[in-house]
N, C-alpha and C. Protein backbone atom coordinates (compact mmCIF):
# COMPACT_ATOMS: atom_id res chain seq x y z
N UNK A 1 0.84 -1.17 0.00
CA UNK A 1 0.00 0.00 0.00
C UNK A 1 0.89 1.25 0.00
N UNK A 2 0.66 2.27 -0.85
CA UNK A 2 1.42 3.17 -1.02
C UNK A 2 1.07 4.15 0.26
N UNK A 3 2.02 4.72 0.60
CA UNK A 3 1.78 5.96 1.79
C UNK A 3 1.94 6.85 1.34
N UNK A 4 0.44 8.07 2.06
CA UNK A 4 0.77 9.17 1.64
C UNK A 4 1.78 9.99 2.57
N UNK A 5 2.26 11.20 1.45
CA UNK A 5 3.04 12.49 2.14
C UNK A 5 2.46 13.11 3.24
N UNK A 6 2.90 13.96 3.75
CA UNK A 6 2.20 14.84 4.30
C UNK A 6 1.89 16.38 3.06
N UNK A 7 2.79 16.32 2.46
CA UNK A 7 2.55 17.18 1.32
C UNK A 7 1.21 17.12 0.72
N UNK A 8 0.87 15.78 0.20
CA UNK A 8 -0.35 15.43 -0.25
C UNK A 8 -1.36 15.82 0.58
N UNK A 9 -1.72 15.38 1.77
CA UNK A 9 -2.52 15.76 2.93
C UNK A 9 -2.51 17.29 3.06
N UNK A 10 -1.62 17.95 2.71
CA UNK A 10 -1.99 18.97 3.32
C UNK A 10 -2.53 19.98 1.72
N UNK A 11 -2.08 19.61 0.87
CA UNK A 11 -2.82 20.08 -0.20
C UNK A 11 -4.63 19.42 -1.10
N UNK A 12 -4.57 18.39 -0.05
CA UNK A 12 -5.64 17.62 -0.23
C UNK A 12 -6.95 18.08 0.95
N UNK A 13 -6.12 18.61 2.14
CA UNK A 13 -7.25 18.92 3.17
C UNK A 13 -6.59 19.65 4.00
N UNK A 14 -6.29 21.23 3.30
CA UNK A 14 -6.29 22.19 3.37
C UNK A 14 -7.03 22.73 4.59
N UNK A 15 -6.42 23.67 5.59
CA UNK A 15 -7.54 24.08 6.28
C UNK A 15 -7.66 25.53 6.15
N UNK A 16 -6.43 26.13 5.71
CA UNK A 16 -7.10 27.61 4.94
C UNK A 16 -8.13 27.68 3.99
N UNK A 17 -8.10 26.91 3.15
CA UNK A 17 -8.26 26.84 1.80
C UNK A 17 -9.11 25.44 0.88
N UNK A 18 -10.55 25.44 1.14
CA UNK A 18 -11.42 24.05 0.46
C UNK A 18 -11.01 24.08 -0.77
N UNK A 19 -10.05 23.61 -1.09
CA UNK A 19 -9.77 23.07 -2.63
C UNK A 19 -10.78 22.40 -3.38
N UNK A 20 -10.97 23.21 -4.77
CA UNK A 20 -11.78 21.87 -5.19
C UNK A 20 -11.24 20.66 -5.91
N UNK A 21 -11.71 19.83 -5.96
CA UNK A 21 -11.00 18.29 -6.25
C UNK A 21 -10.22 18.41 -7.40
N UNK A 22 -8.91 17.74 -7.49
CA UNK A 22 -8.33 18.15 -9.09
C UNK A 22 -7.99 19.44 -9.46
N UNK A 23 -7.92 20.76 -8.68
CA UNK A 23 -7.49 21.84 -9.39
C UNK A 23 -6.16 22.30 -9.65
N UNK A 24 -5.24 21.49 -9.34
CA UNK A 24 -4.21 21.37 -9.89
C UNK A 24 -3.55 20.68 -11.01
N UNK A 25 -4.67 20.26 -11.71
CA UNK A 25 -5.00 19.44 -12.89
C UNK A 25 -5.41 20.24 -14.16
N UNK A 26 -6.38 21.41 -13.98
CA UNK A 26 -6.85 22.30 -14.34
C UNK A 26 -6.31 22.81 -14.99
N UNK A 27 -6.29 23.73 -16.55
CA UNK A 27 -5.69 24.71 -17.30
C UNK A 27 -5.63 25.74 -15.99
N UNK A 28 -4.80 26.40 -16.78
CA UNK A 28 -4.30 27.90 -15.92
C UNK A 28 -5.16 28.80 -15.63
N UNK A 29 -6.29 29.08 -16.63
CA UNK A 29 -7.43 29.77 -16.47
C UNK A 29 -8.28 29.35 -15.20
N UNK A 30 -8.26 27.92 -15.76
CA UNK A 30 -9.24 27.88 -14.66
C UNK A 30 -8.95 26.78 -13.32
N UNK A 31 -7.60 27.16 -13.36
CA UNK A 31 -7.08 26.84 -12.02
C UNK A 31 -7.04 27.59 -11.30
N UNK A 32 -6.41 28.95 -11.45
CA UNK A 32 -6.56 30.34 -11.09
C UNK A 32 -7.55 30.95 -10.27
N UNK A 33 -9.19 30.30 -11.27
CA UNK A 33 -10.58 31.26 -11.09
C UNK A 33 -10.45 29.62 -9.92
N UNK A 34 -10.01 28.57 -9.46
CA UNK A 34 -10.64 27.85 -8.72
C UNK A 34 -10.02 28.01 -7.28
N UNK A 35 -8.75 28.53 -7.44
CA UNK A 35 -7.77 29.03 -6.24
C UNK A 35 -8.19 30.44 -5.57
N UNK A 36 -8.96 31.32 -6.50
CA UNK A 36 -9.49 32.56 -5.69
C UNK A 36 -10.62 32.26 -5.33
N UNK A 37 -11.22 32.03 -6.41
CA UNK A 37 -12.73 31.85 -5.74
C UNK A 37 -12.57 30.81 -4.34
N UNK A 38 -11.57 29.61 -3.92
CA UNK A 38 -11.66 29.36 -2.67
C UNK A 38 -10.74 30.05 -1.83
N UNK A 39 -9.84 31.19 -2.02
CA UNK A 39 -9.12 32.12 -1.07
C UNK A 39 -10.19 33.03 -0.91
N UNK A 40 -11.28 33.49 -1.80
CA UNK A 40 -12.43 34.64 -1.34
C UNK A 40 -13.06 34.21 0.08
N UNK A 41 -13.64 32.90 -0.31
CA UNK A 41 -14.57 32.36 0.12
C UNK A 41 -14.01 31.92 1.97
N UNK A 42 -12.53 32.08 1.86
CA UNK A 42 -12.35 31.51 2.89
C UNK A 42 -12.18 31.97 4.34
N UNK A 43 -12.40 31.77 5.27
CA UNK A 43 -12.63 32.57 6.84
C UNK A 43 -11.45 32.65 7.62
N UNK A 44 -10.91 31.50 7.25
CA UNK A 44 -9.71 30.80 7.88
C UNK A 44 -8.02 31.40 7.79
N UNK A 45 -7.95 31.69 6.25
CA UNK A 45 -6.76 31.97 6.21
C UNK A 45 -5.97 33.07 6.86
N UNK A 46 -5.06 33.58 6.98
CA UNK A 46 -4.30 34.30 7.75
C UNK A 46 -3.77 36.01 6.81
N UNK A 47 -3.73 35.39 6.00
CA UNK A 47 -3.33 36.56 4.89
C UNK A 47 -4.13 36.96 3.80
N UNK A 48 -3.89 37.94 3.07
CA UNK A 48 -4.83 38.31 1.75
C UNK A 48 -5.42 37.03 0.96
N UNK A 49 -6.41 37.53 0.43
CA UNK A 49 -6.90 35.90 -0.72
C UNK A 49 -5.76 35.71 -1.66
N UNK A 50 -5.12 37.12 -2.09
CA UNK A 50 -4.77 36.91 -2.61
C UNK A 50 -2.93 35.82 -2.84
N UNK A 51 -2.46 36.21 -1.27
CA UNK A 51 -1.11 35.36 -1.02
C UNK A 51 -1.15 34.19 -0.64
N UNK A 52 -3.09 33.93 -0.11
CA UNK A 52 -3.46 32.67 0.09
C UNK A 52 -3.33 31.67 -1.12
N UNK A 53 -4.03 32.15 -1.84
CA UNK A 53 -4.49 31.78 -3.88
C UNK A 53 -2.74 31.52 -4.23
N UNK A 54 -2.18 32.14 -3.86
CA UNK A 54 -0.14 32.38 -4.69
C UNK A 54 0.21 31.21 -4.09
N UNK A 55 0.39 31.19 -2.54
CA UNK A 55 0.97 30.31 -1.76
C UNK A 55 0.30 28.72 -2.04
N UNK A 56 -0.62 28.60 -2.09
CA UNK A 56 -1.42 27.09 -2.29
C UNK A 56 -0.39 26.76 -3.85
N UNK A 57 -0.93 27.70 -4.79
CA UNK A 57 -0.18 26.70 -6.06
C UNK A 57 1.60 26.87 -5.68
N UNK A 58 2.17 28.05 -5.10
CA UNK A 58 3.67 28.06 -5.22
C UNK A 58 4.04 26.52 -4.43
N UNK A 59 3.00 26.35 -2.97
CA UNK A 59 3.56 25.02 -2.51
C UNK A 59 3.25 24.09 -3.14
N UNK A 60 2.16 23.89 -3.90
CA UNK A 60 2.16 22.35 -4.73
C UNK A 60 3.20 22.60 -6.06
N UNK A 61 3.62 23.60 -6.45
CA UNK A 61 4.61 23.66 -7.10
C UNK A 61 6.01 23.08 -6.79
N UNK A 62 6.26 23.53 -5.66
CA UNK A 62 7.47 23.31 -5.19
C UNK A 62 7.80 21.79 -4.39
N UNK A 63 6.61 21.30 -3.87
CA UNK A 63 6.35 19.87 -3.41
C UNK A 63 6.82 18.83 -4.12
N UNK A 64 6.01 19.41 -5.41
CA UNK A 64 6.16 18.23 -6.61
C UNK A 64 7.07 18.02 -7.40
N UNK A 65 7.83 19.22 -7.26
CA UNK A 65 8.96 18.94 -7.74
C UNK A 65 9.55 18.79 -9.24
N UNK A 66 10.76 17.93 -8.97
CA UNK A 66 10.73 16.83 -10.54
C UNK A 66 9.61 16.48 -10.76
N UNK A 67 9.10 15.29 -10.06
CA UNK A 67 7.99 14.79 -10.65
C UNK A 67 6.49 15.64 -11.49
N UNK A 68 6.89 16.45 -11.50
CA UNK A 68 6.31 17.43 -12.46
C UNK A 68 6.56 17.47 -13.71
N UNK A 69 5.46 17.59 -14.77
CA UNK A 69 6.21 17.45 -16.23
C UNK A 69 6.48 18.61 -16.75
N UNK A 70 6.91 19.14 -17.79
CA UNK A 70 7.73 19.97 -18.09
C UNK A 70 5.56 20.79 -18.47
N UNK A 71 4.87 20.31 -19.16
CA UNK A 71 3.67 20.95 -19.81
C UNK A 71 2.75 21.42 -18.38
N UNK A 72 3.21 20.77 -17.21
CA UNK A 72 2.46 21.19 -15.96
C UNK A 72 2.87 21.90 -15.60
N UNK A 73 3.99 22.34 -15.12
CA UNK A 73 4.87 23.09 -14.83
C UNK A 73 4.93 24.68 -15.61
N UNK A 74 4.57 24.09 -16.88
CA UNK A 74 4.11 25.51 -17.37
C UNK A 74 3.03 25.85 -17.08
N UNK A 75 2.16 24.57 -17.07
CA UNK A 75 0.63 25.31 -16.74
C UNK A 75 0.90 26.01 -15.38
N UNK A 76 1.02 25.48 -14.36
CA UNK A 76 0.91 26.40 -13.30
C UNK A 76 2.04 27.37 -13.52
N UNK A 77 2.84 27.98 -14.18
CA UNK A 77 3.27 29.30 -14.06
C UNK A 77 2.28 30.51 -14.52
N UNK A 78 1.65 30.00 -16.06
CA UNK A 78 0.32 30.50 -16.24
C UNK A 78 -0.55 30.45 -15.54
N UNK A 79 -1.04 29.65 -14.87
CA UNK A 79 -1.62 29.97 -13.65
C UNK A 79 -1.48 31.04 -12.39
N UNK A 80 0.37 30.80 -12.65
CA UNK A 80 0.32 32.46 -11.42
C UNK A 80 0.12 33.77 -11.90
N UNK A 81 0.43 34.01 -13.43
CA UNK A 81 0.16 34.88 -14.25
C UNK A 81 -1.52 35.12 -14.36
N UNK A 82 -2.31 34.57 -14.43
CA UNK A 82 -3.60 34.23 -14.60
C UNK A 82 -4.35 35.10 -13.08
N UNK A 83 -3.69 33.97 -11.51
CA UNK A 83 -4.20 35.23 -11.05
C UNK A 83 -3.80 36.48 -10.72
N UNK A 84 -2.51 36.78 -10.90
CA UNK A 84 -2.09 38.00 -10.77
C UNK A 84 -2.96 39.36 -11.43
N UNK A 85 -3.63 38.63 -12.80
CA UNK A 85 -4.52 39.43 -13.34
C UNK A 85 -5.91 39.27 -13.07
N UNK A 86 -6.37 38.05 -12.27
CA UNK A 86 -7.65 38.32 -11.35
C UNK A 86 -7.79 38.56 -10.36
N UNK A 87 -6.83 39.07 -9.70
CA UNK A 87 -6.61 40.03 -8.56
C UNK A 87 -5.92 41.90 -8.86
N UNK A 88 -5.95 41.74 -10.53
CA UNK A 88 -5.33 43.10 -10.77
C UNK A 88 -4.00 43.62 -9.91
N UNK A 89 -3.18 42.57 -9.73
CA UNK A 89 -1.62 42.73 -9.14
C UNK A 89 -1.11 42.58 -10.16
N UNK A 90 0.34 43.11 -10.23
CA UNK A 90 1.50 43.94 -11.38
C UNK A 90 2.21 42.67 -10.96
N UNK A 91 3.12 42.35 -11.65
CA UNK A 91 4.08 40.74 -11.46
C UNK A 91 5.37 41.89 -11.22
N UNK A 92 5.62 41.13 -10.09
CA UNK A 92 7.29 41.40 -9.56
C UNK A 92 8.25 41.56 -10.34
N UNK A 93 9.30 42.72 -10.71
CA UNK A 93 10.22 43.18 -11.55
C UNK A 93 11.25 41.91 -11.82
N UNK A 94 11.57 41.55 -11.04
CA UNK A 94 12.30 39.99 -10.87
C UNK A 94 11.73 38.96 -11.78
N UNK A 95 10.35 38.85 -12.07
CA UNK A 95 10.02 37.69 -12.45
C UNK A 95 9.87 37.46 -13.79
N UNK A 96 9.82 38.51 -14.79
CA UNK A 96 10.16 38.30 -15.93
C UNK A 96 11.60 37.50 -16.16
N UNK A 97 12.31 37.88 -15.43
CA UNK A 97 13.73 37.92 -15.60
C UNK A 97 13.79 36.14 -15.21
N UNK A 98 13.04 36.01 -14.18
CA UNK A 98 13.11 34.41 -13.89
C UNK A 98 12.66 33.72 -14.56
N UNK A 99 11.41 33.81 -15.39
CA UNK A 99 10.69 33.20 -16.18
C UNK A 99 11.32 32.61 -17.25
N UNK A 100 11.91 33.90 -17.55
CA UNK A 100 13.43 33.83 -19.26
C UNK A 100 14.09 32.62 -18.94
N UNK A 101 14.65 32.57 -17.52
CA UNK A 101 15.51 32.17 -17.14
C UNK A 101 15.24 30.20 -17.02
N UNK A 102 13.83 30.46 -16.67
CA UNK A 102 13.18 28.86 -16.59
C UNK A 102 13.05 28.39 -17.55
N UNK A 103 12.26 29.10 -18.77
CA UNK A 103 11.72 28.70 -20.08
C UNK A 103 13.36 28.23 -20.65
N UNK A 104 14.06 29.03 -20.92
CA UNK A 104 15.51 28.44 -21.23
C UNK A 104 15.91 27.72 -20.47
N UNK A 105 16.48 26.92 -19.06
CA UNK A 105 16.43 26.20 -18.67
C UNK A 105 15.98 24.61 -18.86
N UNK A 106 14.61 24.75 -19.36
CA UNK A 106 13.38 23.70 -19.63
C UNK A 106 13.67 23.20 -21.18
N UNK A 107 14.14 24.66 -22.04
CA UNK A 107 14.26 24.17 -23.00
C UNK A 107 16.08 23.34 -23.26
N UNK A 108 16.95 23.87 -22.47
CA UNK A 108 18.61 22.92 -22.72
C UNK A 108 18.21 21.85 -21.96
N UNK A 109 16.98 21.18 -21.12
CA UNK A 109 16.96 20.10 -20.34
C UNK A 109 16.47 19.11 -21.55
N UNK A 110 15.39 19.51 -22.63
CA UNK A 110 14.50 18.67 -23.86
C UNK A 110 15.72 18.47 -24.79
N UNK A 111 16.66 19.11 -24.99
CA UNK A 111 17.51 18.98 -26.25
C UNK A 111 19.17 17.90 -25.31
């Protein structure tokens, strides 16, 4: 029987944040509209919806790691892009610069 993480657990049953099932599965669009709409909704969390909504995908980002495929991995960057613009926040001067930096990265890892 496989065991779960605690990683899993805690992105599975969230207590800031009622995830809905699979939204990390989701295109970027509407992974985005499924991460605010449950940071709006939520009573619990500690910080803005909006660092709530960032922080949920940055940690299943960072959890998963490798085991992430290169087409997911993009999706959720579009995804942080996605809500940055449904929260009408400006993306960090830095992060263009990182992005360059990943997309090239991703691409000397395929060749």
């Amino acid at each position: 029987m496989k065991r779960k993480l605690w990683s899993q657990k805690v992105t599975e049953s969230s207590k800031a944040l009622y995830l809905e099932k699979g939204v990390f599965t989701f295109g970027p669009r509407k992974m985005a509209k499924s991460l605010k709409q449950s940071a709006d909704q939520s009573q619990r969390r500690k910080s803005s919806s909006f660092r709530s909504a960032m922080s949920m995908l940055c940690f299943y980002q960072n959890r998963a790691g490798s085991s992430l495929s290169s087409t997911r991995k993009q999706a959720i960057e579009k995804a942080k892009i996605e809500l940055r613009k449904l929260y009408k926040k400006k993306e960090p001067s830095n992060c263009k610069e990182k992005r360059k930096k990943t997309k090239i990265r991703m691409q000397n890892r395929k060749n």
